[in-house]
Each structure stands twice: as structure tokens, then as C-alpha cells.
Protein backbone atom coordinates (compact mmCIF):
# COMPACT_ATOMS: atom_id res chain seq x y z
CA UNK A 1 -123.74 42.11 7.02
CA UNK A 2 -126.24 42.02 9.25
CA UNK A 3 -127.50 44.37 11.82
CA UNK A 4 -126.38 42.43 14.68
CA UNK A 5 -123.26 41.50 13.41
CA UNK A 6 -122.15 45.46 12.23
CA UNK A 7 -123.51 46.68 16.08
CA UNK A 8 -121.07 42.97 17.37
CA UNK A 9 -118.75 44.56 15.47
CA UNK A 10 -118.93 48.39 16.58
CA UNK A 11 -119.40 46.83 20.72
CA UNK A 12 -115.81 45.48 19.87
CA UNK A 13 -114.24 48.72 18.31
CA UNK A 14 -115.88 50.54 21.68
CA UNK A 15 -114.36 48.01 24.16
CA UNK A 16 -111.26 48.00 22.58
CA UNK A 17 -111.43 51.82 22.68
CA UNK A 18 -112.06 52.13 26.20
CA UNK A 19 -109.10 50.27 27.35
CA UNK A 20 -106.49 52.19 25.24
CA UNK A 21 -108.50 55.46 26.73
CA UNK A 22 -108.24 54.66 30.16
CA UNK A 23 -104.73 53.41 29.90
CA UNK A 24 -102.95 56.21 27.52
CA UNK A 25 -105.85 58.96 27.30
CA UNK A 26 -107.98 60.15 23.78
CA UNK A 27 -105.02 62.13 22.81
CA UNK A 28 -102.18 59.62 22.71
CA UNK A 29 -104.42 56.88 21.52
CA UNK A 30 -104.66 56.55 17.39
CA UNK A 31 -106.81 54.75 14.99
CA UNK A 32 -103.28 52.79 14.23
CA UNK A 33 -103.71 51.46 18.09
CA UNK A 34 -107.49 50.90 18.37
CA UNK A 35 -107.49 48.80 14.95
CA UNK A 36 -104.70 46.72 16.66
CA UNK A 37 -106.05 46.65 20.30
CA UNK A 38 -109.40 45.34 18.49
CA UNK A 39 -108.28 43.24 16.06
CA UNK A 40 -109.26 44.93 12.63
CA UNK A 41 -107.42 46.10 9.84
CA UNK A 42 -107.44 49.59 9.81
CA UNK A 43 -109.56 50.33 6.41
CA UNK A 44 -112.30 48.19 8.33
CA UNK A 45 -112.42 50.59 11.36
CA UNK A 46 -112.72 53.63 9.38
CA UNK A 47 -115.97 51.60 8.06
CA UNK A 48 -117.57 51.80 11.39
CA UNK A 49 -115.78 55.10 12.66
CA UNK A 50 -114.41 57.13 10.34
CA UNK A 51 -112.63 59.05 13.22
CA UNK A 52 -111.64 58.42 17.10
CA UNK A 53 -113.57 61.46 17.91
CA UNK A 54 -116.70 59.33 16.74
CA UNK A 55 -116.14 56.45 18.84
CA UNK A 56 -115.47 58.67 21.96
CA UNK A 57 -118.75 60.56 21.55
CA UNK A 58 -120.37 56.91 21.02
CA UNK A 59 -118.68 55.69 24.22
CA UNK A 60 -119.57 58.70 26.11
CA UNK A 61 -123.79 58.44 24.79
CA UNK A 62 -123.88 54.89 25.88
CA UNK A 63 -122.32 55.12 29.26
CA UNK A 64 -124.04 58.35 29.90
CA UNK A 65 -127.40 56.74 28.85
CA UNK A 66 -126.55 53.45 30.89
CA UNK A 67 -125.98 56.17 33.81
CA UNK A 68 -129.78 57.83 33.24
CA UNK A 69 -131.48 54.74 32.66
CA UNK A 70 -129.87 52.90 36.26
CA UNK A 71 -130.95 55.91 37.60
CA UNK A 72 -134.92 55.74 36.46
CA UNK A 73 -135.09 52.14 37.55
CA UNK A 74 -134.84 53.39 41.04
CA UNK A 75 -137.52 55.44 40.53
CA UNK A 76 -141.19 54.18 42.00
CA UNK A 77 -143.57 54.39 39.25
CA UNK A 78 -146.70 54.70 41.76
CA UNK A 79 -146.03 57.68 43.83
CA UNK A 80 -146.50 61.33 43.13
CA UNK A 81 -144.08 63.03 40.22
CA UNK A 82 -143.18 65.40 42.83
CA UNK A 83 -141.59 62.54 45.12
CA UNK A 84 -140.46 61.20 42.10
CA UNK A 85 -138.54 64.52 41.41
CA UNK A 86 -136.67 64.23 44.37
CA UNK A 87 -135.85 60.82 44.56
CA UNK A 88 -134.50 61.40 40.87
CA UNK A 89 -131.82 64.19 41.76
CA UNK A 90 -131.25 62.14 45.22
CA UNK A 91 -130.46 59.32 42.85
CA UNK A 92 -128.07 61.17 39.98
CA UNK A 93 -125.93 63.00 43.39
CA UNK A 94 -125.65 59.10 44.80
CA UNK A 95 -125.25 57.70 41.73
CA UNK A 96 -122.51 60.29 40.46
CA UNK A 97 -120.44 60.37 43.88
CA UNK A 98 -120.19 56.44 43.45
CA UNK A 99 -118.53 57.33 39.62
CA UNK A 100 -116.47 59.71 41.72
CA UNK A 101 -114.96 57.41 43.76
CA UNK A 102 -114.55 55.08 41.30
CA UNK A 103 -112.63 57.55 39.06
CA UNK A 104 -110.53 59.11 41.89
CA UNK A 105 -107.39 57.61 40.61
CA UNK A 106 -107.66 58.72 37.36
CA UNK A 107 -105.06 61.91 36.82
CA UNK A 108 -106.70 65.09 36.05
CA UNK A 109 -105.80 64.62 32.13
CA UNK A 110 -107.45 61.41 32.03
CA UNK A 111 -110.45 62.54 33.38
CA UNK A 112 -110.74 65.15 31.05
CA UNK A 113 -110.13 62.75 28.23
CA UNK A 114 -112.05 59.84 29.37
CA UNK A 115 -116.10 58.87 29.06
CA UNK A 116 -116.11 58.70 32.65
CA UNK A 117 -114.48 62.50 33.22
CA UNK A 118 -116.00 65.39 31.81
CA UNK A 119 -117.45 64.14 28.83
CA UNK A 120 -119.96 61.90 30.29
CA UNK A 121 -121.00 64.52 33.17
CA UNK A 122 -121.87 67.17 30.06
CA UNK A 123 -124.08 64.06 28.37
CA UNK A 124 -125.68 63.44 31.44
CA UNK A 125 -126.87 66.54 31.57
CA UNK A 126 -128.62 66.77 28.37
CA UNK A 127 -130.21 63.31 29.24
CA UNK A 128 -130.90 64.75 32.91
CA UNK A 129 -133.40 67.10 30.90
CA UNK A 130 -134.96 64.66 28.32
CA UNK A 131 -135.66 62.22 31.39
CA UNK A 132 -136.87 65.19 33.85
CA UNK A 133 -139.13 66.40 31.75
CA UNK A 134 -141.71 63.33 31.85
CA UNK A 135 -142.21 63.84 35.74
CA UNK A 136 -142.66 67.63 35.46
CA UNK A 137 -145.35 66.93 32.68
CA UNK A 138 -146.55 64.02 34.56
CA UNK A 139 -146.66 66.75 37.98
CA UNK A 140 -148.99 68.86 36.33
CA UNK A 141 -151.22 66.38 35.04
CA UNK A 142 -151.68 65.18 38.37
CA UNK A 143 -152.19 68.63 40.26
CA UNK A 144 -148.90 68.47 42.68
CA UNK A 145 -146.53 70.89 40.71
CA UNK A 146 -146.99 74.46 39.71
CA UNK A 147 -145.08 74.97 36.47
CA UNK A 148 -145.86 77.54 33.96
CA UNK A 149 -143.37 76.39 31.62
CA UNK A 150 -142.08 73.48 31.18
CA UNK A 151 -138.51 74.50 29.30
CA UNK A 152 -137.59 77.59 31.80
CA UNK A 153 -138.40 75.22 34.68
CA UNK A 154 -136.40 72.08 33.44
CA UNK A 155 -133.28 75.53 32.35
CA UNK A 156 -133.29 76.48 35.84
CA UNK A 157 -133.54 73.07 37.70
CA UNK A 158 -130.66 72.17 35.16
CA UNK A 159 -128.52 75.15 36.66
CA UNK A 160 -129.40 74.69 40.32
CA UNK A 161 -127.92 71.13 39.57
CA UNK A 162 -124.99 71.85 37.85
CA UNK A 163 -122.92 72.71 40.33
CA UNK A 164 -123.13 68.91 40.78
CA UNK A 165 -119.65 68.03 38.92
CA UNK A 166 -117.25 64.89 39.81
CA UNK A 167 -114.47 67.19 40.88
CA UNK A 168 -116.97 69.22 43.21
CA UNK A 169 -117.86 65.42 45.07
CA UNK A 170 -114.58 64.80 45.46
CA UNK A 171 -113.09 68.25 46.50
CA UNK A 172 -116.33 68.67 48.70
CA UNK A 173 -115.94 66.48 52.48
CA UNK A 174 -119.63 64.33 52.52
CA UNK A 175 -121.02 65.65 54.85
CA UNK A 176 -120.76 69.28 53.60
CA UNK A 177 -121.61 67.56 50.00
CA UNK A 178 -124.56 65.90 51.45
CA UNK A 179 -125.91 69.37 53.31
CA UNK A 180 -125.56 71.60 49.83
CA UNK A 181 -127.45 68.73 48.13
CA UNK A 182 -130.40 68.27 50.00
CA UNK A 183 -130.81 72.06 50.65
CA UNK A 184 -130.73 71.98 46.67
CA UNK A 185 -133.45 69.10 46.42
CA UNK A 186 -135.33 71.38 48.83
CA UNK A 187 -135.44 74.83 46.92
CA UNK A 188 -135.94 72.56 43.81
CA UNK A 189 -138.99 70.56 45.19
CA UNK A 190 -140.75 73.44 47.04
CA UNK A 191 -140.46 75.95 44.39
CA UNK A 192 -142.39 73.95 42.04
CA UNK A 193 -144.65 71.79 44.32
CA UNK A 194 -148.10 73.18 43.97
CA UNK A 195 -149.28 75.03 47.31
């Protein structure tokens, strides 16, 4: 088999996937039920997945990666990385109170259980730090940010932000939201913008 035909096939396991998650939650949804919901006999799902707990954590990369990477492409290339900085955690709060609102009818379980709950915020974190880290290098290359080192600063701007969950957005009126954010983006920004 070729390799666009095995990834065809794994795309197909995933979508299939998603809808049984979203409609009955990871728990009460079985390999019996995926292989159905996508068509396969069951010894040919365990060939691409040889658990559900694999195709969640694939589900959850990709949509957390397809998260990261709309956020970047909103991102000027030709200004400073400082500017760039904040535009970027502008983007992820905007970004992640739209997934808010789109998941606000999920119950509490499902959230917990599907990509678009918990399990995609904690991804997007570790991407959040493999895609900040290019625009604090990129910072001090150009003379506009003051970082000593690169890992404690990208630690510490990843725990100023993480505070930043979808059950804080939606428990948290806008404007207050909006407020806490900004003031956020502000500590961030100034305390490593070269003076």
C-alpha cells in the first residue's frame, strides 16, 4: 500500500472517530464502533491503531497543530518579533474564545473527553512553546528583546498564559476576559522588550 493510500486510510479511521467522540464521548466509544462507523473490519483498524487511545492522541496533534498553524498565518512576517509576540498571544486568546463558543454545548464530560476539550488545550500548549520560541530567538537577533535564556523565558511566558483555559473564557464575562488578557500581553511584552 502506498503512502497516500495508508494516510487515506488513517484520515477515514480519524473522521469516523470524531463523530462517535463527539456524539457518545472516548469512554463509551469502542474499537467494535469505530471499525463499523468507518467501514473496516476490525483486524484492519488495529493495523492502523492498535488502540482508541492512539487515534485520540492523533486527533488531538492534528487539530491542535491545525489550531497553531491558523494562528501563525496571522502573524506579519515583516515587523519586529516583539510585535509579533503580541499579536501571537492576541491571536491564540481570540482564536481559543472562538473554540469556546463553539464548544459551549458540549457537557462537561464531553469536553473532557473530546479533542476539542482538554486534550487539545494541553497540546496547544506544548506547540505554543515550539512556535514561540522562533520569535524570541528571532527578538534577540534583532536587538528588541532582552532574554537571557531562552527556556526559563518561553517556562514563564507559558505560565503567565496558562491561566488561558476554555472553561476560564467561558466562566469569565468578555469584557473582564478581555482586561486580564491584555494586562497579561502587557507584563509579557514589557518584561522582555529590550529597554
Amino acid at each position: 500500500m502506498n503512502k497516500e493510500a495508508y494516510q487515506s486510510k488513517k484520515d477515514q479511521i480519524k473522521e469516523a472517530s470524531k463523530e462517535l467522540f463527539f456524539r457518545f464521548g472516548f469512554h463509551k466509544t469502542s474499537m467494535d464502533d469505530i471499525a463499523r462507523q468507518s467501514g473496516m473490519a476490525k483486524p484492519t483498524l488495529y493495523y492502523y491503531y492498535p488502540k482508541k487511545e492512539s487515534i485520540f492522541e492523533d486527533i488531538v496533534f492534528e487539530e491542535a497543530q491545525n489550531f497553531m498553524d491558523g494562528v501563525k498565518k496571522k502573524i506579519p512576517p515583516n515587523i519586529p518579533a516583539d510585535q509579533q509576540i503580541r499579536i501571537f498571544l492576541g491571536t491564540i486568546y481570540r482564536d481559543l474564545t472562538t473554540l469556546a463558543g463553539k464548544t459551549s454545548g458540549l457537557p462537561k464530560i464531553m469536553c473532557d473527553d473530546y479533542p476539542h476539550g482538554k486534550p487539545i488545550v494541553s497540546r496547544i500548549g506544548k506547540i505554543f512553546r515550539e512556535t514561540l520560541h522562533p520569535f524570541l530567538q528571532a527578538g534577540k537577533e534583532q536587538g528588541v528583546l532582552n532574554i537571557d535564556n531562552e527556556e526559563t523565558t518561553l517556562s514563564a511566558i507559558g505560565l503567565m498564559f496558562k491561566f488561558l483555559t476554555l472553561e476560564w473564557i467561558r466562566q469569565t464575562p468578555a469584557t473582564e476576559r478581555d482586561r486580564i488578557v491584555d494586562n497579561t500581553i502587557d507584563i509579557i511584552a514589557n518584561g522582555i522588550r529590550r529597554r
